[in-house]
C-alpha atoms as a PDB file:
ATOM      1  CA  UNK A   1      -7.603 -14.047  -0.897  1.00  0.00           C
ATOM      2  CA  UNK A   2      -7.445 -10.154  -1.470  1.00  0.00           C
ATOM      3  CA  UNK A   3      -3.928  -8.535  -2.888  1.00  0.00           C
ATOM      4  CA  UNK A   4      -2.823  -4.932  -3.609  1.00  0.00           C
ATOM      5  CA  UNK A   5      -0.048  -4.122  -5.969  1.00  0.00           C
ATOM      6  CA  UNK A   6       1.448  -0.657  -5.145  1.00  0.00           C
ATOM      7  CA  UNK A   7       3.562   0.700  -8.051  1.00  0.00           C
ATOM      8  CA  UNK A   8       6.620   1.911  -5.988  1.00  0.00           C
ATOM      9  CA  UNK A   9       7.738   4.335  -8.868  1.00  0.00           C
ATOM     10  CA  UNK A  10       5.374   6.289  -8.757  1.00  0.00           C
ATOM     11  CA  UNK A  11       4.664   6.275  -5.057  1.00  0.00           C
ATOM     12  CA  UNK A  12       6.016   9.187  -2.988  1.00  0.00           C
ATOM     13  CA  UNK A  13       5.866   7.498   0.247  1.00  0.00           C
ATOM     14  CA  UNK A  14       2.875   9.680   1.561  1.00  0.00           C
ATOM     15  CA  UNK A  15       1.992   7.437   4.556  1.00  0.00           C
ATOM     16  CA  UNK A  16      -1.693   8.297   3.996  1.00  0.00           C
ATOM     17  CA  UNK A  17      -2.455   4.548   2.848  1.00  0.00           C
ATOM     18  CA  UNK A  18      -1.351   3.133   5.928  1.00  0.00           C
ATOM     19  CA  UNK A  19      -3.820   4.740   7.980  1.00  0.00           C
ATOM     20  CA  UNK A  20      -6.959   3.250   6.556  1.00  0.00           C
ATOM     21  CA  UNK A  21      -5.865  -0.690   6.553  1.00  0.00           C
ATOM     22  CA  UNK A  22      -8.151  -1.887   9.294  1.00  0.00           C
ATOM     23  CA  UNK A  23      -5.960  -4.889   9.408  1.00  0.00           C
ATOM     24  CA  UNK A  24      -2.891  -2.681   9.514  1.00  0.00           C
ATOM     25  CA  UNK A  25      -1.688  -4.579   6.572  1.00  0.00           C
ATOM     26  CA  UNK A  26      -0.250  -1.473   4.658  1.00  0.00           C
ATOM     27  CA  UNK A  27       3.147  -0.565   6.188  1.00  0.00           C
ATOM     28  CA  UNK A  28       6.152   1.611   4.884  1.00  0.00           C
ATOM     29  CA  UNK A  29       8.886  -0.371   3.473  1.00  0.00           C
ATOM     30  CA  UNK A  30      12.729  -0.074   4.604  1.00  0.00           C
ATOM     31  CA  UNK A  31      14.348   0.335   1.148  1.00  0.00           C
ATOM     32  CA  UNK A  32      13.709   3.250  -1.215  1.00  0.00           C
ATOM     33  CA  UNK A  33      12.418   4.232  -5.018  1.00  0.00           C
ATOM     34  CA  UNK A  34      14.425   5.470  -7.620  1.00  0.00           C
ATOM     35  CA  UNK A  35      13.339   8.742  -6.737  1.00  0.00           C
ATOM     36  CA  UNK A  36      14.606   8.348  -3.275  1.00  0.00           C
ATOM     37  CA  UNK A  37      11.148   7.995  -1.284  1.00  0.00           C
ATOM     38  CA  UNK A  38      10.294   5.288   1.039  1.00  0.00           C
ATOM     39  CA  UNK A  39       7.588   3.729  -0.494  1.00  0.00           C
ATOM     40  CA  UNK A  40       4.671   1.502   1.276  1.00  0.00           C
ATOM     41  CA  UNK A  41       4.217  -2.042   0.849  1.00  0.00           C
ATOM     42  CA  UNK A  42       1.509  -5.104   2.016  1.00  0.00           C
ATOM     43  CA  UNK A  43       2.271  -6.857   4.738  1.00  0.00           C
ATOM     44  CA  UNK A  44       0.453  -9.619   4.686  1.00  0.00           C
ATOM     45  CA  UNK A  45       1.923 -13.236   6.101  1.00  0.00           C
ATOM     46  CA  UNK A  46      -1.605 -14.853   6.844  1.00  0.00           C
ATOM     47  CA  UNK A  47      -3.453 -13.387   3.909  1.00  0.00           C
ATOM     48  CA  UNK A  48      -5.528 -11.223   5.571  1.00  0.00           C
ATOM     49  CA  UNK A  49      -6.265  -8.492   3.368  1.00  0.00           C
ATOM     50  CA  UNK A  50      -9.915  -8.043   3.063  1.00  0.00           C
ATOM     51  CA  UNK A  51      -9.490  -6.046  -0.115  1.00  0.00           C
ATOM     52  CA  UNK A  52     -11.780  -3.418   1.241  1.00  0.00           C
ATOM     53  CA  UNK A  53     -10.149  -0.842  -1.051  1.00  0.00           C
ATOM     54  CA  UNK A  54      -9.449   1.635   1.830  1.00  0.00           C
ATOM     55  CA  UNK A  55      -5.732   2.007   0.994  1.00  0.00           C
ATOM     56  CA  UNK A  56      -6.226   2.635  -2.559  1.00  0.00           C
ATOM     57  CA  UNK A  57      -9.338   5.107  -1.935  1.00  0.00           C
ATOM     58  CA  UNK A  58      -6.575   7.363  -0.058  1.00  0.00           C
ATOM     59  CA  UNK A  59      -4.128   7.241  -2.461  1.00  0.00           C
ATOM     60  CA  UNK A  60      -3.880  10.568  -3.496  1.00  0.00           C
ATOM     61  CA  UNK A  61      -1.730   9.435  -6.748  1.00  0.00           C
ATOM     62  CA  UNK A  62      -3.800   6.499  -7.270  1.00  0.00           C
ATOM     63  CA  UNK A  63      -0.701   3.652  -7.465  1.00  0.00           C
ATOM     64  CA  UNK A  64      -2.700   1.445  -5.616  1.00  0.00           C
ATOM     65  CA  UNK A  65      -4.583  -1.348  -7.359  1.00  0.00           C
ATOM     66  CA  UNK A  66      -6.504  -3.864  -4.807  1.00  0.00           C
ATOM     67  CA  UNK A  67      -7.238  -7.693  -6.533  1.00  0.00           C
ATOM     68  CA  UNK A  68     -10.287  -9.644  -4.688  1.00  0.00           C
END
């Protein structure tokens, strides 16, 4: 069972991760960061997360970290 961590402090609720989830796992939260961005988070009831690193790899602030 795959698992990302996303460090919502840091992310600036880009979107770009959520594009690459071929599961479309990676979705954009309701609730906000300190700095006042909507951040993204894993969706993931069934564990289905492949940990195919796509989501991270897009990252362009690299806050992402995928666990296989």
């Amino acid at each position: 069972m795959s698992n990302i961590e996303i460090n919502e402090d840091l992310c600036k609720g880009c979107e770009l991760c959520t594009i690459p989830c071929p599961k479309e796992l990676v979705k954009m939260s309701t609730h906000f960061n300190r700095k006042g961005y909507r951040v993204s988070e894993l969706v993931d009831p069934e564990h289905q997360c492949t940990g195919c690193t796509m989501c991270a790899m897009m990252c362009p602030d690299a806050v992402i970290k995928v666990y296989r």
